[in-house]
PDB file of N, CA and C in Angstrom:
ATOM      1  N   UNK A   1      61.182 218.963 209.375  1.00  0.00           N
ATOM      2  CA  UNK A   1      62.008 219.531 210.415  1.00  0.00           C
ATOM      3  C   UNK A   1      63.476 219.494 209.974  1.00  0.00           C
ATOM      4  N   UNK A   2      64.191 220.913 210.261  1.00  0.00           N
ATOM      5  CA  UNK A   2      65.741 220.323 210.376  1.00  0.00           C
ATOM      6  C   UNK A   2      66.146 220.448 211.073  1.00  0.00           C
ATOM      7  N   UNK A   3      67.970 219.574 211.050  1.00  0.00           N
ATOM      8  CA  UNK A   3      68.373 219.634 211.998  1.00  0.00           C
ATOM      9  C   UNK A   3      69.960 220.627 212.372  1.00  0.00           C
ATOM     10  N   UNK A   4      70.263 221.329 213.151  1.00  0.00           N
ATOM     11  CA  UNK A   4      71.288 221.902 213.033  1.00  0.00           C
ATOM     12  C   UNK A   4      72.289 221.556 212.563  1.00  0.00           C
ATOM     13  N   UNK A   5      73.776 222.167 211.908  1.00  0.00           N
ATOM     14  CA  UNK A   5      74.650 221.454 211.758  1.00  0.00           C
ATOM     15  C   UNK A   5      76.059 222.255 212.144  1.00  0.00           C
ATOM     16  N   UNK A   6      77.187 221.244 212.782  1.00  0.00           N
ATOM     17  CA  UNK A   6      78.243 221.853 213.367  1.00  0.00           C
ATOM     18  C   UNK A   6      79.372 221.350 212.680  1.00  0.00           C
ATOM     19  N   UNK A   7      79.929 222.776 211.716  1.00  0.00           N
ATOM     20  CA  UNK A   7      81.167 221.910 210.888  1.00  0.00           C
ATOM     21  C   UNK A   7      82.476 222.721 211.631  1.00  0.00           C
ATOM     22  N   UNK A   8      83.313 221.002 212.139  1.00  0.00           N
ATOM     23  CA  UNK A   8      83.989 221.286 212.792  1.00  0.00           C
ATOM     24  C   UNK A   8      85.394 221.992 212.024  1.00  0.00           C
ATOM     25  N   UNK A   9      86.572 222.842 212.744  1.00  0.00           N
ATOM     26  CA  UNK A   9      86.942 223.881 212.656  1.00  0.00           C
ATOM     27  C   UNK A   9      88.636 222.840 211.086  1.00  0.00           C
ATOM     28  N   UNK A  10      88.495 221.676 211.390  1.00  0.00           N
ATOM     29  CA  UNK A  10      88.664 220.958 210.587  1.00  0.00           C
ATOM     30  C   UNK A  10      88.570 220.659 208.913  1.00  0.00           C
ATOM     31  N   UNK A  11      86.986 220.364 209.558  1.00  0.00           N
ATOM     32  CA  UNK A  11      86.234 220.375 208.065  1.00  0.00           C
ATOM     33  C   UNK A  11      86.078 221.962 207.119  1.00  0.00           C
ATOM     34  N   UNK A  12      85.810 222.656 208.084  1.00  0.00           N
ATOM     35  CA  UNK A  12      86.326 224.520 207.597  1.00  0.00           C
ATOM     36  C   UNK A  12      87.352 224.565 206.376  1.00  0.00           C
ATOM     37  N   UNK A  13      88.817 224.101 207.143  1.00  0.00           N
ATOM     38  CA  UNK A  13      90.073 223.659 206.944  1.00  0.00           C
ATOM     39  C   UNK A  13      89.760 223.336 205.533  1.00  0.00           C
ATOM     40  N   UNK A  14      89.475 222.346 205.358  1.00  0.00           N
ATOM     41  CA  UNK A  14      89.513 221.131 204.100  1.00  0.00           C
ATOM     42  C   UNK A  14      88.980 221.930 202.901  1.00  0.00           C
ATOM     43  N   UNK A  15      87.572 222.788 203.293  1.00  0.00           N
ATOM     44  CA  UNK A  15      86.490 223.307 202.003  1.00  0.00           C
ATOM     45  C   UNK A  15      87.162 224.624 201.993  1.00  0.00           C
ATOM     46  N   UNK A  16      88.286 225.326 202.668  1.00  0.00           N
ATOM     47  CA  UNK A  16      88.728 226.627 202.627  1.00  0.00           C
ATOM     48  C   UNK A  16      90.104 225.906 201.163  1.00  0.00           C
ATOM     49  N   UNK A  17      90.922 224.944 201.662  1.00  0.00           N
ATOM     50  CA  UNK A  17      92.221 224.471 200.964  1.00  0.00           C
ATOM     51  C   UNK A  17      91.299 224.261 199.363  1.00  0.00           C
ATOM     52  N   UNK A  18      90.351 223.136 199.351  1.00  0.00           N
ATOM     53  CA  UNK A  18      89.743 222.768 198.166  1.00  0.00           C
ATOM     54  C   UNK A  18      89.374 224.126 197.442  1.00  0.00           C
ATOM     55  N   UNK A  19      88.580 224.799 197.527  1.00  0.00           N
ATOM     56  CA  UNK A  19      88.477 226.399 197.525  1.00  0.00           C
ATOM     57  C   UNK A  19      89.521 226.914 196.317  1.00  0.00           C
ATOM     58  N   UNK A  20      90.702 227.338 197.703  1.00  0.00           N
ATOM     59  CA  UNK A  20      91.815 227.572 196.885  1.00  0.00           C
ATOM     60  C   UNK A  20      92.265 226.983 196.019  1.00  0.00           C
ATOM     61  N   UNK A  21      92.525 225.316 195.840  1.00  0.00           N
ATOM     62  CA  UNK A  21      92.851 224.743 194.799  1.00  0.00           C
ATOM     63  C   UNK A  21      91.891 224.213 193.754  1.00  0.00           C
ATOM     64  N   UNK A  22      90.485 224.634 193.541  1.00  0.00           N
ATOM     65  CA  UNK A  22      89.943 224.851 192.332  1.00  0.00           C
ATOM     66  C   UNK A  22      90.119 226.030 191.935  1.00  0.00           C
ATOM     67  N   UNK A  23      90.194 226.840 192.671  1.00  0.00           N
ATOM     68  CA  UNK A  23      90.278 228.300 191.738  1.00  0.00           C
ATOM     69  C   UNK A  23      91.675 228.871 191.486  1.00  0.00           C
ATOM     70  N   UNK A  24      92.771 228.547 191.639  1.00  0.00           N
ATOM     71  CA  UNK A  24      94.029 228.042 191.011  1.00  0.00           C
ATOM     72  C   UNK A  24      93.592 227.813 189.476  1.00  0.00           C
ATOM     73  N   UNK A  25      92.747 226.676 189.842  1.00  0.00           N
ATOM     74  CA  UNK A  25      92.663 225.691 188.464  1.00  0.00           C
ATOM     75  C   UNK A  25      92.098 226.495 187.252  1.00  0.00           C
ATOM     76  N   UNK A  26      91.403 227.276 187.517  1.00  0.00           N
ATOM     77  CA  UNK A  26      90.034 227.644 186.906  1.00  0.00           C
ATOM     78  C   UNK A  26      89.070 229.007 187.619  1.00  0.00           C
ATOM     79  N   UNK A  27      89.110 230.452 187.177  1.00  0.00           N
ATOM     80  CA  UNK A  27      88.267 231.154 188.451  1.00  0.00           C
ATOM     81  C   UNK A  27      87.325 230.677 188.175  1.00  0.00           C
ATOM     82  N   UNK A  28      86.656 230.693 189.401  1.00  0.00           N
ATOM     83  CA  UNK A  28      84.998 230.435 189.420  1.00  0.00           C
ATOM     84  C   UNK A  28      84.627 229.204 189.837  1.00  0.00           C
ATOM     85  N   UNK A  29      85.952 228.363 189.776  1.00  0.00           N
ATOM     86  CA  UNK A  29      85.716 226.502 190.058  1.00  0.00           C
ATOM     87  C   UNK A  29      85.410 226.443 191.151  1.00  0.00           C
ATOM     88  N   UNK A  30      86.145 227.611 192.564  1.00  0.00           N
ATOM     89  CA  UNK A  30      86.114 227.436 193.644  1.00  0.00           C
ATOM     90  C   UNK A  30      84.636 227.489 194.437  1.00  0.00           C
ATOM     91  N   UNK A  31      84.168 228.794 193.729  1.00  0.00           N
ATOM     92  CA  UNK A  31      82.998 229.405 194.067  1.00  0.00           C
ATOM     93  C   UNK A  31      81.871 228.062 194.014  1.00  0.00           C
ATOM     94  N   UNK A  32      81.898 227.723 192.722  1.00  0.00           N
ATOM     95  CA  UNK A  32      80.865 226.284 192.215  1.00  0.00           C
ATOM     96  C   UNK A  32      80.966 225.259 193.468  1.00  0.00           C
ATOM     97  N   UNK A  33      82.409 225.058 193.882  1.00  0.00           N
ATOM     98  CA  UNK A  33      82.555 223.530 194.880  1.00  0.00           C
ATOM     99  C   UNK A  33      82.029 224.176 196.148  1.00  0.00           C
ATOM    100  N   UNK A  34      81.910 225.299 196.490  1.00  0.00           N
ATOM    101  CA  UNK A  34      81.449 225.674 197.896  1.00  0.00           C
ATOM    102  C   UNK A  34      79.977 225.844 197.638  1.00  0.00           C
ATOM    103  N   UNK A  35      79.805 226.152 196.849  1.00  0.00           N
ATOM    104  CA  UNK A  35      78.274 225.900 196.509  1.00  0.00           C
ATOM    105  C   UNK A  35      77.666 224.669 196.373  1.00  0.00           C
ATOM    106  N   UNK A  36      78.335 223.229 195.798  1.00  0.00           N
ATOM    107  CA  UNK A  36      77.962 222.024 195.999  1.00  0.00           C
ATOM    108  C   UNK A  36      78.207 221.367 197.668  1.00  0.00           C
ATOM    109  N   UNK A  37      78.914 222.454 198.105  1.00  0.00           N
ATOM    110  CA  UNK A  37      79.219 222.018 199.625  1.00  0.00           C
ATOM    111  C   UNK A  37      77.829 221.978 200.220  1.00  0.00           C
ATOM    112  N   UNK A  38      77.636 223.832 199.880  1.00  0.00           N
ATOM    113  CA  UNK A  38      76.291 224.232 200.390  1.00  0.00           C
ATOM    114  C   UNK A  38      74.747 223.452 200.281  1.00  0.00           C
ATOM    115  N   UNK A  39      75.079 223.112 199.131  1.00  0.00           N
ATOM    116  CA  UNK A  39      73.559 222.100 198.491  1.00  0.00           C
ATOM    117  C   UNK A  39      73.691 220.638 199.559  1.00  0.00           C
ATOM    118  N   UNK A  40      75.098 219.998 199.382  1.00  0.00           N
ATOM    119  CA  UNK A  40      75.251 218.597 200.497  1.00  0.00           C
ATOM    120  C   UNK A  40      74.817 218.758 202.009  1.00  0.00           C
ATOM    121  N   UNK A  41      75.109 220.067 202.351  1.00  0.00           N
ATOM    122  CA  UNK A  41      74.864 220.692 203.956  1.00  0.00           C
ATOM    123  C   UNK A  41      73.145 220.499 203.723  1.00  0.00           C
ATOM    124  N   UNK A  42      72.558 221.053 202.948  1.00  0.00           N
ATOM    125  CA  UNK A  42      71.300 221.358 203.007  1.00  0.00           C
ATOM    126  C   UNK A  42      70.478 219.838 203.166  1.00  0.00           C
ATOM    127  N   UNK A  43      70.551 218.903 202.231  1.00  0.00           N
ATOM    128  CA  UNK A  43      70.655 217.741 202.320  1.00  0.00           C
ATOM    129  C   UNK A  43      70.621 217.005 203.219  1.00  0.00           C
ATOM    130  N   UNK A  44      71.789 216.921 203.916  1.00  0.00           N
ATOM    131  CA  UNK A  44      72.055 216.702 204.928  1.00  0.00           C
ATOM    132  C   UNK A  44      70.684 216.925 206.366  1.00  0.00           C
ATOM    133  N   UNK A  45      70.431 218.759 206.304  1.00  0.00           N
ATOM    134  CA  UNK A  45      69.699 219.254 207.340  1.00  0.00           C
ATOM    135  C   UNK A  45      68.298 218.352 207.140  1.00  0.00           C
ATOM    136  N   UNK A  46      67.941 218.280 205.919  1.00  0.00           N
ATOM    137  CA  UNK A  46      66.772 218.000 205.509  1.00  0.00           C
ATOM    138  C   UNK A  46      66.506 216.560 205.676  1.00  0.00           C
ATOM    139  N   UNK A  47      67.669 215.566 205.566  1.00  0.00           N
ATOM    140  CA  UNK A  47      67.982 213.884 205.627  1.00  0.00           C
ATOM    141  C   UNK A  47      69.066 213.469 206.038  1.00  0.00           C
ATOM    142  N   UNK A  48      69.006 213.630 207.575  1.00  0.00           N
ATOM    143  CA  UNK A  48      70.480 213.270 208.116  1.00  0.00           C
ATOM    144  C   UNK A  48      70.832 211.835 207.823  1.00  0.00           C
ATOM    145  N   UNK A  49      70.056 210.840 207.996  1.00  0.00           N
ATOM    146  CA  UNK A  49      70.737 209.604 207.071  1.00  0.00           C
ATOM    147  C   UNK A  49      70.876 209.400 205.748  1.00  0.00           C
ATOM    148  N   UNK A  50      71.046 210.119 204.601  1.00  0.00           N
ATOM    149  CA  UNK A  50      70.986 209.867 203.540  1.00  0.00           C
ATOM    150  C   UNK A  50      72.259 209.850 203.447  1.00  0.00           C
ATOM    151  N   UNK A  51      73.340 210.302 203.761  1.00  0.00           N
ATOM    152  CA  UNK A  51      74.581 209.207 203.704  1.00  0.00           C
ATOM    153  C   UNK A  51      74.855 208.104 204.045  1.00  0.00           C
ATOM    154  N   UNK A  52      76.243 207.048 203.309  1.00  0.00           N
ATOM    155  CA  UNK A  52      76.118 205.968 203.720  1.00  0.00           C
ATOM    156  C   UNK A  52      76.940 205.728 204.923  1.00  0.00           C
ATOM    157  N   UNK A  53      76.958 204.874 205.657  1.00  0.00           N
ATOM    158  CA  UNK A  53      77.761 204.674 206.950  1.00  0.00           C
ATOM    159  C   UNK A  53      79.155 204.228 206.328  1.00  0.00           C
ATOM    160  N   UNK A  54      80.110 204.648 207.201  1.00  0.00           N
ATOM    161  CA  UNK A  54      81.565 204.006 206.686  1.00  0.00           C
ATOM    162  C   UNK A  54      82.405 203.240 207.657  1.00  0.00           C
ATOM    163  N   UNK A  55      82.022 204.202 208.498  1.00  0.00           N
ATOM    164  CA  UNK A  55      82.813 204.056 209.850  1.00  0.00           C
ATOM    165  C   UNK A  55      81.963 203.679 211.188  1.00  0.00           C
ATOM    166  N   UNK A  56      81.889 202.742 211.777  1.00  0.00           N
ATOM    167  CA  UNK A  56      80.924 202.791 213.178  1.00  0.00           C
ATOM    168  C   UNK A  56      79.634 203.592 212.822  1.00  0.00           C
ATOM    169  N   UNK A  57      80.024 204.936 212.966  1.00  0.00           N
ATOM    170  CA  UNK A  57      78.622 206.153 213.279  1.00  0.00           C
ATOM    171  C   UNK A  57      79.314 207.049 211.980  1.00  0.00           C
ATOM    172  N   UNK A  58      80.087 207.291 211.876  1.00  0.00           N
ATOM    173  CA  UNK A  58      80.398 208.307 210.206  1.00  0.00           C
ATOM    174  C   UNK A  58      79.565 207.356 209.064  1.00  0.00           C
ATOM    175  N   UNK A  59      78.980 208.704 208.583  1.00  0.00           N
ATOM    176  CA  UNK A  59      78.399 209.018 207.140  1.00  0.00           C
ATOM    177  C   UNK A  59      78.964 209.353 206.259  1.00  0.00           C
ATOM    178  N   UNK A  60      79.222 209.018 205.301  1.00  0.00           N
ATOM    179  CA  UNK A  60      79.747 210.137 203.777  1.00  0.00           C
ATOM    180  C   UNK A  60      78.621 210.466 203.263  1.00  0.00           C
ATOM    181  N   UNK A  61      78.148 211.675 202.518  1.00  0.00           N
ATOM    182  CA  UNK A  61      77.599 211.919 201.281  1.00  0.00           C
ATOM    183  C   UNK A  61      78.639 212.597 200.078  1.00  0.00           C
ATOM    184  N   UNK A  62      78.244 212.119 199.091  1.00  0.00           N
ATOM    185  CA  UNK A  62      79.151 212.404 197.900  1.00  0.00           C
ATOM    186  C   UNK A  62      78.519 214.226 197.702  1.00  0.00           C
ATOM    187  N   UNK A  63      79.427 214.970 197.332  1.00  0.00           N
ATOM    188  CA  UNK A  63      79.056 216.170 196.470  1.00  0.00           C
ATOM    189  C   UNK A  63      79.077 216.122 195.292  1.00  0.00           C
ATOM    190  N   UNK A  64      78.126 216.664 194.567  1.00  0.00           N
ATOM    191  CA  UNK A  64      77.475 216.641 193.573  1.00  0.00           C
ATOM    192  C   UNK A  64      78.958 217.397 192.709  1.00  0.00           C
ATOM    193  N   UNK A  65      78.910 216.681 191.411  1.00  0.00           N
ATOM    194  CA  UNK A  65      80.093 217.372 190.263  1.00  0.00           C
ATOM    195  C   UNK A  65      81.973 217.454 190.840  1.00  0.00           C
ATOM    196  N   UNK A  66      82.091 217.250 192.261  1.00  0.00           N
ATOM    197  CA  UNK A  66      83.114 216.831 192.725  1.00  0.00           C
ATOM    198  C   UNK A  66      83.749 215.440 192.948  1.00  0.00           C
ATOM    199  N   UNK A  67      84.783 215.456 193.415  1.00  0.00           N
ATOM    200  CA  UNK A  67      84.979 214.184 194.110  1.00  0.00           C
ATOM    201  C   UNK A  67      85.264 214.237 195.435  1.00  0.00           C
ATOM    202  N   UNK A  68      84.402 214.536 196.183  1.00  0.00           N
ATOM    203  CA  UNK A  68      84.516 214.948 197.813  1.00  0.00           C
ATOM    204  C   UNK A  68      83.365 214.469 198.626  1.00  0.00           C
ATOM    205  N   UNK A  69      83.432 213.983 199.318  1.00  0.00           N
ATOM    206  CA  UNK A  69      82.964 213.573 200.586  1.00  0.00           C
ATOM    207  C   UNK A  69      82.681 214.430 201.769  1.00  0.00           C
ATOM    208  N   UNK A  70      81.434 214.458 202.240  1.00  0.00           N
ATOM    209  CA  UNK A  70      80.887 215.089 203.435  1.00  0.00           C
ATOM    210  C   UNK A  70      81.200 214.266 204.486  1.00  0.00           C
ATOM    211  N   UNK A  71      81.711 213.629 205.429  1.00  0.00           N
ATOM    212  CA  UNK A  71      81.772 213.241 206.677  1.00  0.00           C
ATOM    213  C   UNK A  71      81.867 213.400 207.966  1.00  0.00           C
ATOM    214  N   UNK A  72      80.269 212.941 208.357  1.00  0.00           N
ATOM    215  CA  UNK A  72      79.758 213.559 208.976  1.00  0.00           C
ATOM    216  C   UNK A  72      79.087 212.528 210.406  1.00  0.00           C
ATOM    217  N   UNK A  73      78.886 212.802 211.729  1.00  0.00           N
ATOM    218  CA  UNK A  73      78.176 211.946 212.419  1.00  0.00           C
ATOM    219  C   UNK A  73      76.898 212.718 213.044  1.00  0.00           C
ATOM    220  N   UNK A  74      75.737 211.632 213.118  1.00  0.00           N
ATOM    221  CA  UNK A  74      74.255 212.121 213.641  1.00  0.00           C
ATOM    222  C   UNK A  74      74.321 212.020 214.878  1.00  0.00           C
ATOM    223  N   UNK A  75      74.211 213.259 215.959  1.00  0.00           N
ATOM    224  CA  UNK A  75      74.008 213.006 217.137  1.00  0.00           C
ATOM    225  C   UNK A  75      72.050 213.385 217.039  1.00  0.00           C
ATOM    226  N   UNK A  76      71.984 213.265 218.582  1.00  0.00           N
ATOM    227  CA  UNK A  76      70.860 213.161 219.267  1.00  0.00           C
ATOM    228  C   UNK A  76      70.092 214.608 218.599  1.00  0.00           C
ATOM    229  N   UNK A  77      70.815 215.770 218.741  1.00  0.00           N
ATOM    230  CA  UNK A  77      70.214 216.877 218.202  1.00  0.00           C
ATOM    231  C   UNK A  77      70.479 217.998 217.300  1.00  0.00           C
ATOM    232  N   UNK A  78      71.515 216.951 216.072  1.00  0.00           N
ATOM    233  CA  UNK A  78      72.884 217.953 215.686  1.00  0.00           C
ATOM    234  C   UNK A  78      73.518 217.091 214.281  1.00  0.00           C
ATOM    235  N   UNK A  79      74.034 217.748 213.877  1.00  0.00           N
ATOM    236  CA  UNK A  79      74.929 216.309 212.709  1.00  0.00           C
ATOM    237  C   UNK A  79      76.480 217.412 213.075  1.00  0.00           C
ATOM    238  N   UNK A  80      77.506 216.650 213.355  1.00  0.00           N
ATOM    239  CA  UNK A  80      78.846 217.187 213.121  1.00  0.00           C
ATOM    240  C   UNK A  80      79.159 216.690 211.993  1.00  0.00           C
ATOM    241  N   UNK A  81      79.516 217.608 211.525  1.00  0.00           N
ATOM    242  CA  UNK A  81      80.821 217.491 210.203  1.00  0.00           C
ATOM    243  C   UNK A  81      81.800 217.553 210.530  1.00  0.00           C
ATOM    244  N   UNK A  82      82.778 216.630 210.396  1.00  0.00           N
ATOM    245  CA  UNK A  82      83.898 216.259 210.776  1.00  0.00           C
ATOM    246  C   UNK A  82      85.076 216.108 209.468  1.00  0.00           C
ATOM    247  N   UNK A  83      84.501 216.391 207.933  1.00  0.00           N
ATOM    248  CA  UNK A  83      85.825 216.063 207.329  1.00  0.00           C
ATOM    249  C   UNK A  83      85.358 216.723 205.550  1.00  0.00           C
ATOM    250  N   UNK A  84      85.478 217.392 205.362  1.00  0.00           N
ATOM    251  CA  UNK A  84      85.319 217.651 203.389  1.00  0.00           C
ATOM    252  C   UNK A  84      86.401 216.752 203.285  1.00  0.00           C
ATOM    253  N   UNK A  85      86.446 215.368 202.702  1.00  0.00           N
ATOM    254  CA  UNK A  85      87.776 214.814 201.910  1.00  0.00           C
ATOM    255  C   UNK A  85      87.652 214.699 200.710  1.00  0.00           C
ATOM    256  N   UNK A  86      88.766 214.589 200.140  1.00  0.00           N
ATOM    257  CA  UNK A  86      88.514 214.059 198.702  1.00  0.00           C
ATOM    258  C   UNK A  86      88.601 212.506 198.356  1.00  0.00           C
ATOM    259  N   UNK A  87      87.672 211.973 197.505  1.00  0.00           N
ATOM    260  CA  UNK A  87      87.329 210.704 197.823  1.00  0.00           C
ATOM    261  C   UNK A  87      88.622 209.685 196.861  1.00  0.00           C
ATOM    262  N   UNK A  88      89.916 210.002 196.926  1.00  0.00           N
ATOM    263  CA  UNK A  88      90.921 209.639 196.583  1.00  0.00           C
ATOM    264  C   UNK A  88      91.635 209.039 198.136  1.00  0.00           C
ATOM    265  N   UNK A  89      91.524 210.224 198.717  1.00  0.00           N
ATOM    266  CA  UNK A  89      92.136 210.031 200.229  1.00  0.00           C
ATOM    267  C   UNK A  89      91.883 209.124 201.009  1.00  0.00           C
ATOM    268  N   UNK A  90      93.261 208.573 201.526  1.00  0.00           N
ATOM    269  CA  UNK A  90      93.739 207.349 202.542  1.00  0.00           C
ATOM    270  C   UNK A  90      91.980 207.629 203.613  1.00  0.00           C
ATOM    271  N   UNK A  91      91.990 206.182 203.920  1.00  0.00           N
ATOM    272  CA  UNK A  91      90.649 206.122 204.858  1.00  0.00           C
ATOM    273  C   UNK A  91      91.269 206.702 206.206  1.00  0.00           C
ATOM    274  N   UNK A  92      92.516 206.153 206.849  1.00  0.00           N
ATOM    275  CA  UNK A  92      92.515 207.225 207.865  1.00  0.00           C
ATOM    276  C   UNK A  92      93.215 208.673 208.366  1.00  0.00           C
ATOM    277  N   UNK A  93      92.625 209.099 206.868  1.00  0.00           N
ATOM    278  CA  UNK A  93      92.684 210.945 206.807  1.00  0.00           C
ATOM    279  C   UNK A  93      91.102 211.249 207.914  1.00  0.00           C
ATOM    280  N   UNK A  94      90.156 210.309 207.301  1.00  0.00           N
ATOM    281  CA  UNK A  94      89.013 210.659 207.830  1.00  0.00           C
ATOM    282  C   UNK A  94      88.646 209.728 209.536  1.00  0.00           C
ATOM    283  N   UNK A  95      89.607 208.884 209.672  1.00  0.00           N
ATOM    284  CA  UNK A  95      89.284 208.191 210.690  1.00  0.00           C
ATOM    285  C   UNK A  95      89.918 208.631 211.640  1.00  0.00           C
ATOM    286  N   UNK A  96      91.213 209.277 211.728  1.00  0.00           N
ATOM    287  CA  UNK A  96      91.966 210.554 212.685  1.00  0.00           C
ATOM    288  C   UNK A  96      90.583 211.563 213.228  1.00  0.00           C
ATOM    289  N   UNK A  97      89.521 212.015 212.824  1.00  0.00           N
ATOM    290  CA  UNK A  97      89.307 212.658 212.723  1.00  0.00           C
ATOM    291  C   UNK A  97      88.026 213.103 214.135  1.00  0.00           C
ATOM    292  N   UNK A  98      87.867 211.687 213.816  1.00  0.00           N
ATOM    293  CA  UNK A  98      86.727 210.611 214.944  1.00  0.00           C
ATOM    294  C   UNK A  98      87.138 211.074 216.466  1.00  0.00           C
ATOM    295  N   UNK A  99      88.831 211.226 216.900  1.00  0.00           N
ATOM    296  CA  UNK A  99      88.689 211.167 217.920  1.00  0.00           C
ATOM    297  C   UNK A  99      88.436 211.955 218.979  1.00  0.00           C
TER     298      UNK A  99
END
């Protein structure tokens, strides 16, 4: 079974900026990280706990070939995504995010 997922208008934000600043770097870098986004989302639908807890009820999962973080919380019938960070970033970039 999966489960839906709601990435908030936030987390949008974060994988639109990252986006732009791989493909700055490199064409094609951008395309690849939204595609490892895509594979973590899937993941996710398929094993909503397979991230680790960080926060109270937030999850991270790592993306694959990046250094970014999915953070995310499991409700009752849903997972919100609440944050693409990069896993350099101050802890409360992602703990603002909660409220």
């Amino acid at each position: 079974m999966t489960i839906p997922i709601i990435v908030r208008p936030a987390a949008d934000a974060d994988i639109d900026e990252a986006h732009d600043w791989y493909e700055r770097k490199q064409a094609g870098l951008g395309k690849s990280f939204v595609s490892k986004i895509d594979e973590a989302m899937e993941k996710l639908r398929r094993s909503p706990d397979l991230g680790i807890v960080v926060h109270k009820q937030l999850r991270r999962l790592a993306v694959d070939r990046f250094p970014y973080g999915v953070f995310y919380l499991v409700e009752a019938q849903r997972i919100v995504v609440v944050g693409v960070i990069h896993g350099r970033r101050a802890p409360r970039v992602w703990k603002r995010r909660l409220a």
